[in-house]
N, C-alpha and C. Protein backbone atom coordinates (compact mmCIF):
# COMPACT_ATOMS: atom_id res chain seq x y z
N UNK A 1 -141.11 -84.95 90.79
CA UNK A 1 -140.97 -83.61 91.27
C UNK A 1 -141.65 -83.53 92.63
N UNK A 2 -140.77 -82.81 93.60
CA UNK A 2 -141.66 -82.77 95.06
C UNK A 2 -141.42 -81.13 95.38
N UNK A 3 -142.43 -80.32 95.46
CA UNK A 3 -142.53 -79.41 96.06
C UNK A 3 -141.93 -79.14 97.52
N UNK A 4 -141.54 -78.18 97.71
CA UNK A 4 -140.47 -77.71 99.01
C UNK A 4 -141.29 -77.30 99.95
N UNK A 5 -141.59 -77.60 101.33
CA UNK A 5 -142.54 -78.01 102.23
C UNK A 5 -142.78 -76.94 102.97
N UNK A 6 -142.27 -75.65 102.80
CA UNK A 6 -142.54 -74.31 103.29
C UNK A 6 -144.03 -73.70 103.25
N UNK A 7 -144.73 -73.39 104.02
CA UNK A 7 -146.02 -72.82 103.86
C UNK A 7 -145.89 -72.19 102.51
N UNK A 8 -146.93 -72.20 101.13
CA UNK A 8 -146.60 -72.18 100.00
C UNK A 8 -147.23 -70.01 100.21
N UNK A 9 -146.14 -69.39 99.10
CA UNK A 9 -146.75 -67.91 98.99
C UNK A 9 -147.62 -68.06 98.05
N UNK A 10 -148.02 -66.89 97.62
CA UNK A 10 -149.16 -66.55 96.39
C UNK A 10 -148.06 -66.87 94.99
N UNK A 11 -146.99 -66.79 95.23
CA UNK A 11 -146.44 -67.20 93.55
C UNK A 11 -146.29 -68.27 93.28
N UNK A 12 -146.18 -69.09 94.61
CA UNK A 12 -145.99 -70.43 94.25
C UNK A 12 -147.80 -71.39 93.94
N UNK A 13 -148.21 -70.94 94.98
CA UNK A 13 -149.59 -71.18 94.58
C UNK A 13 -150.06 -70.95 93.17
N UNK A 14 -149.64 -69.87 92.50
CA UNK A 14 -150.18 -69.34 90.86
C UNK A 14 -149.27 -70.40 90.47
N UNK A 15 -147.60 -70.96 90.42
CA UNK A 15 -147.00 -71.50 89.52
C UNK A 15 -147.61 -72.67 89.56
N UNK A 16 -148.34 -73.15 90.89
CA UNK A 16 -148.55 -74.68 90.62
C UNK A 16 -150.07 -74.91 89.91
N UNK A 17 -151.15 -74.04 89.69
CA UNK A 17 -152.38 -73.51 88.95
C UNK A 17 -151.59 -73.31 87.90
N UNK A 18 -150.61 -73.37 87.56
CA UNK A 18 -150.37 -73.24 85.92
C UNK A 18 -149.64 -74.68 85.47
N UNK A 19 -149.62 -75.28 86.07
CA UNK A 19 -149.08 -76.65 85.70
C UNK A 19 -149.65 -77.32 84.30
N UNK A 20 -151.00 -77.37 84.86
CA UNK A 20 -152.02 -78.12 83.73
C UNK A 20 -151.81 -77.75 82.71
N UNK A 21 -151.50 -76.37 82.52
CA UNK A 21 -151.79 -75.30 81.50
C UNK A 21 -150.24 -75.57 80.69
N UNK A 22 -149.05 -76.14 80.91
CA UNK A 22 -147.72 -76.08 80.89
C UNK A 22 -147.95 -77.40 80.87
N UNK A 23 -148.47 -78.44 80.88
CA UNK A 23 -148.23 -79.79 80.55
C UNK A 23 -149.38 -79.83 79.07
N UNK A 24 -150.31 -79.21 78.70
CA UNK A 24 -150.79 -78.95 77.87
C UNK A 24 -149.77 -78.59 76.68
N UNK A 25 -148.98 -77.65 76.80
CA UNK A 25 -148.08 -76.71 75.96
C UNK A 25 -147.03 -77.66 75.28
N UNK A 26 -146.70 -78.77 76.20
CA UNK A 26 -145.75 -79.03 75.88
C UNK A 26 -146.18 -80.42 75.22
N UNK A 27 -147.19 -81.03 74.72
CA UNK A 27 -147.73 -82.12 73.71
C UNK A 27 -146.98 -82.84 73.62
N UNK A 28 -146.45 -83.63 72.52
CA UNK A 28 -145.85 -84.64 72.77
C UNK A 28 -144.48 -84.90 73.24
N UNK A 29 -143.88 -83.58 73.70
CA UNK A 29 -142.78 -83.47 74.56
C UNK A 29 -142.75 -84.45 75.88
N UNK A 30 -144.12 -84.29 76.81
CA UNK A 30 -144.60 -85.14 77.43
C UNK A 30 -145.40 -86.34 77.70
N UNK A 31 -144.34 -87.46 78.05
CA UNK A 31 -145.25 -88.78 77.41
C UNK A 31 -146.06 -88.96 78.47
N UNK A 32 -146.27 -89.13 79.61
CA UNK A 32 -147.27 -89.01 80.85
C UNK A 32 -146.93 -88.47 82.09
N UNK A 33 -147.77 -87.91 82.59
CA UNK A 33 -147.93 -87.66 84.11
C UNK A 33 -148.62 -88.00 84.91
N UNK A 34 -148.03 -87.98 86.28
CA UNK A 34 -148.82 -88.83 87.25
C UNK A 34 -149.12 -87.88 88.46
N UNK A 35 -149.50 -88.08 89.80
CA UNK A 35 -150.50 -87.52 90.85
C UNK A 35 -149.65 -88.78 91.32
N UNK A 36 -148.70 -88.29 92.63
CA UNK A 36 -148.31 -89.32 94.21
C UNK A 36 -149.06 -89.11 94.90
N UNK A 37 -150.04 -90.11 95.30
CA UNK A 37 -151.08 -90.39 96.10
C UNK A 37 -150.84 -90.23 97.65
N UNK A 38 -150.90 -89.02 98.09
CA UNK A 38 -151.17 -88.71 99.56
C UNK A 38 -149.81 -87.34 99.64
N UNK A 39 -149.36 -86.80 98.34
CA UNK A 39 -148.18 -86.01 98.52
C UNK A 39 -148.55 -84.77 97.29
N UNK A 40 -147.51 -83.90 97.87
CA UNK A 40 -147.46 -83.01 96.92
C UNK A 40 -146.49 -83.22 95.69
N UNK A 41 -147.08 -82.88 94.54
CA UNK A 41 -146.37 -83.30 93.49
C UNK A 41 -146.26 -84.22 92.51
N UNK A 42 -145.63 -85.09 91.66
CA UNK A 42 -145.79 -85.67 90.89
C UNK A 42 -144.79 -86.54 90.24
N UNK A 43 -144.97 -87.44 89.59
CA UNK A 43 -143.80 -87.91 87.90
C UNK A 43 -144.29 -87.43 86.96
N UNK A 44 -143.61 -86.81 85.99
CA UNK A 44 -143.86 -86.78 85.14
C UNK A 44 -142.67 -87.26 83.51
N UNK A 45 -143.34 -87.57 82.65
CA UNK A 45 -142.49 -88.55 81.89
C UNK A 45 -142.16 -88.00 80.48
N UNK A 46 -140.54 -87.43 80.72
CA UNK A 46 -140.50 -87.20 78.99
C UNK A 46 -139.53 -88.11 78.58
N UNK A 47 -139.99 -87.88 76.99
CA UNK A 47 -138.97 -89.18 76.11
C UNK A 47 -137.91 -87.93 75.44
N UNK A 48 -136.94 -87.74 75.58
CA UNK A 48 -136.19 -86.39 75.34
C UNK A 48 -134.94 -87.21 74.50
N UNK A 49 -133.94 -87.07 73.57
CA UNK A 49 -132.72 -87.20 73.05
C UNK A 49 -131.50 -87.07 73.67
N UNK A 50 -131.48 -85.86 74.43
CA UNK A 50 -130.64 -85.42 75.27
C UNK A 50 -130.89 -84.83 76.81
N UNK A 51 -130.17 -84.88 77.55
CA UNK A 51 -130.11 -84.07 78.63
C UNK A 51 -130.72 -82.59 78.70
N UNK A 52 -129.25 -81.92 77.82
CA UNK A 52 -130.14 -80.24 77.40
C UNK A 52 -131.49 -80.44 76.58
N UNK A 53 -132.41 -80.74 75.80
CA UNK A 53 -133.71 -80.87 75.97
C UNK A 53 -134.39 -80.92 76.90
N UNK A 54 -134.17 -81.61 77.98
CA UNK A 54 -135.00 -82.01 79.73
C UNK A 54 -134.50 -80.91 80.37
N UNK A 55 -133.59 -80.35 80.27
CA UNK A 55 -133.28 -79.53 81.08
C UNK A 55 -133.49 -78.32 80.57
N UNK A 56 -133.69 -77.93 79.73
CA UNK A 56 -134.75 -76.63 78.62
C UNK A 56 -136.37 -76.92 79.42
N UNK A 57 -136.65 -78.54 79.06
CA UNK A 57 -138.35 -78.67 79.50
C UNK A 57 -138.86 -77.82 81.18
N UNK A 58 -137.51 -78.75 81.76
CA UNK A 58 -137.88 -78.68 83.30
C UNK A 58 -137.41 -76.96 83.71
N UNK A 59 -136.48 -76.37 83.08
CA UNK A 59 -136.35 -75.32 83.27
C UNK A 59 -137.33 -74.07 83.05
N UNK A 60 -138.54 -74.12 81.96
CA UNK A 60 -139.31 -73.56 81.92
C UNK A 60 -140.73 -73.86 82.71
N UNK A 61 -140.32 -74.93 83.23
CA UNK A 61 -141.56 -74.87 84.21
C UNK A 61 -142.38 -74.00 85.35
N UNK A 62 -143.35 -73.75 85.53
CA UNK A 62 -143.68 -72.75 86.58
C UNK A 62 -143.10 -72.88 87.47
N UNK A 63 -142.77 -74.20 88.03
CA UNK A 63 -142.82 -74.39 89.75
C UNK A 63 -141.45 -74.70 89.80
N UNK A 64 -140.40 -74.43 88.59
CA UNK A 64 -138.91 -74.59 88.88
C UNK A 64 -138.83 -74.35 89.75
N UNK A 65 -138.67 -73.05 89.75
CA UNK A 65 -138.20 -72.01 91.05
C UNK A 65 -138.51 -72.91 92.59
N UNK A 66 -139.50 -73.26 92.91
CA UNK A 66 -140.09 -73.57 93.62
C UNK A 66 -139.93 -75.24 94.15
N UNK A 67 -139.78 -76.24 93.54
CA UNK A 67 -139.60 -77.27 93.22
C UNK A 67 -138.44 -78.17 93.36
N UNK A 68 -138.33 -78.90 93.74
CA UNK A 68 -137.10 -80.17 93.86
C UNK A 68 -137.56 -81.52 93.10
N UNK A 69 -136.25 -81.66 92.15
CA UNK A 69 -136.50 -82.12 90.90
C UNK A 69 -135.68 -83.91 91.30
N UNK A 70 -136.00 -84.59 90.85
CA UNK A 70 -135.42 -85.84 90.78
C UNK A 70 -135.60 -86.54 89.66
N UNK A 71 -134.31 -86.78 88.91
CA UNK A 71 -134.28 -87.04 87.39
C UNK A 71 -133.77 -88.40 87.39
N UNK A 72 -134.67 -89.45 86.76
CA UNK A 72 -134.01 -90.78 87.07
C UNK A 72 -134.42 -91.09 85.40
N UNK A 73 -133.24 -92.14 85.01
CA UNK A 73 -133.09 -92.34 83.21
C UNK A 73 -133.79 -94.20 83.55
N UNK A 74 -134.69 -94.19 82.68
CA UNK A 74 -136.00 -95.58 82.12
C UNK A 74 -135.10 -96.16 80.95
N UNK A 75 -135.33 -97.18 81.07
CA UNK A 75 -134.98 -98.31 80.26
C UNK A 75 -136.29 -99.28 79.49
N UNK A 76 -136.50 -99.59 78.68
CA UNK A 76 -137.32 -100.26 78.46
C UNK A 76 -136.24 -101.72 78.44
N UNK A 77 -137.73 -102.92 79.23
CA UNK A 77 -137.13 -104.04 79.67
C UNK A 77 -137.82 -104.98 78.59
N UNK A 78 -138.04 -104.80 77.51
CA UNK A 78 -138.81 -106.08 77.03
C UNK A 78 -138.43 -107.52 76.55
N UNK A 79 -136.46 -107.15 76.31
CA UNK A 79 -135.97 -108.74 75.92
C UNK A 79 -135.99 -109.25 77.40
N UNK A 80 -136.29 -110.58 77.59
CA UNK A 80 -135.58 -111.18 78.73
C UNK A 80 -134.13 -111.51 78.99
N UNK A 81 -133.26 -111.45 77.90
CA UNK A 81 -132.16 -111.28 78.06
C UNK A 81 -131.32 -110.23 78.59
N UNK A 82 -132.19 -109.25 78.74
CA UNK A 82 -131.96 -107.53 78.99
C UNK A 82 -132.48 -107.93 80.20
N UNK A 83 -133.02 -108.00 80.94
CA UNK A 83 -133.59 -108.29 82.20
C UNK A 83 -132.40 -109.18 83.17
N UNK A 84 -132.24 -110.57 82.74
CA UNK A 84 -131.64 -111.03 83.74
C UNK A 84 -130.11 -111.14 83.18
N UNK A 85 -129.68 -110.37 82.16
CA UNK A 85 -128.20 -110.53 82.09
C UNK A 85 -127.59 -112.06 81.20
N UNK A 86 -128.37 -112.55 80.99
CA UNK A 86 -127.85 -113.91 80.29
C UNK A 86 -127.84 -113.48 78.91
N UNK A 87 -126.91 -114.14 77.90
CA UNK A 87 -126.36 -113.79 76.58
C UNK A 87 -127.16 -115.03 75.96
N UNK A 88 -127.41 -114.63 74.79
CA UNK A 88 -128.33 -115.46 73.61
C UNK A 88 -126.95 -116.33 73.07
């Protein structure tokens, strides 16, 4: 998630003071979050079933409104066969 680079108002300032408070709420909905080192904003990591679930999560967020979202789908890599494409 990267915040939109406009001198921030007082609502956006309150939505992003409620973050903590909204990553709290949402327990094991959210598997981790992170802090981009030298930027505004963040990753943050859910393990969701579907699309509409993530898009329920991210939609109730404070800083929707406010916010530019980038949704990229994780794979877990642990066979090596899954990695470089070669068949067992």
């Amino acid at each position: 998630m990267t915040l939109r680079t406009r001198p921030p108002r007082s609502e956006v300032t309150r939505a992003v003071q409620q973050m903590p408070d909204y990553a709290k709420k949402l327990g094991d909905e959210l598997e981790r979050r992170y802090h981009v080192i030298g930027s505004h904003g963040g990753a943050w990591i859910y393990n969701r079933s579907s699309n509409e679930e993530l898009d329920r999560l991210l939609a109730m967020s404070p800083v929707y409104n406010y916010a530019t979202y980038q949704v990229l789908a994780l794979a877990e890599m642990l066979d090596p066969a899954t990695v470089t494409g070669s068949a067992s």
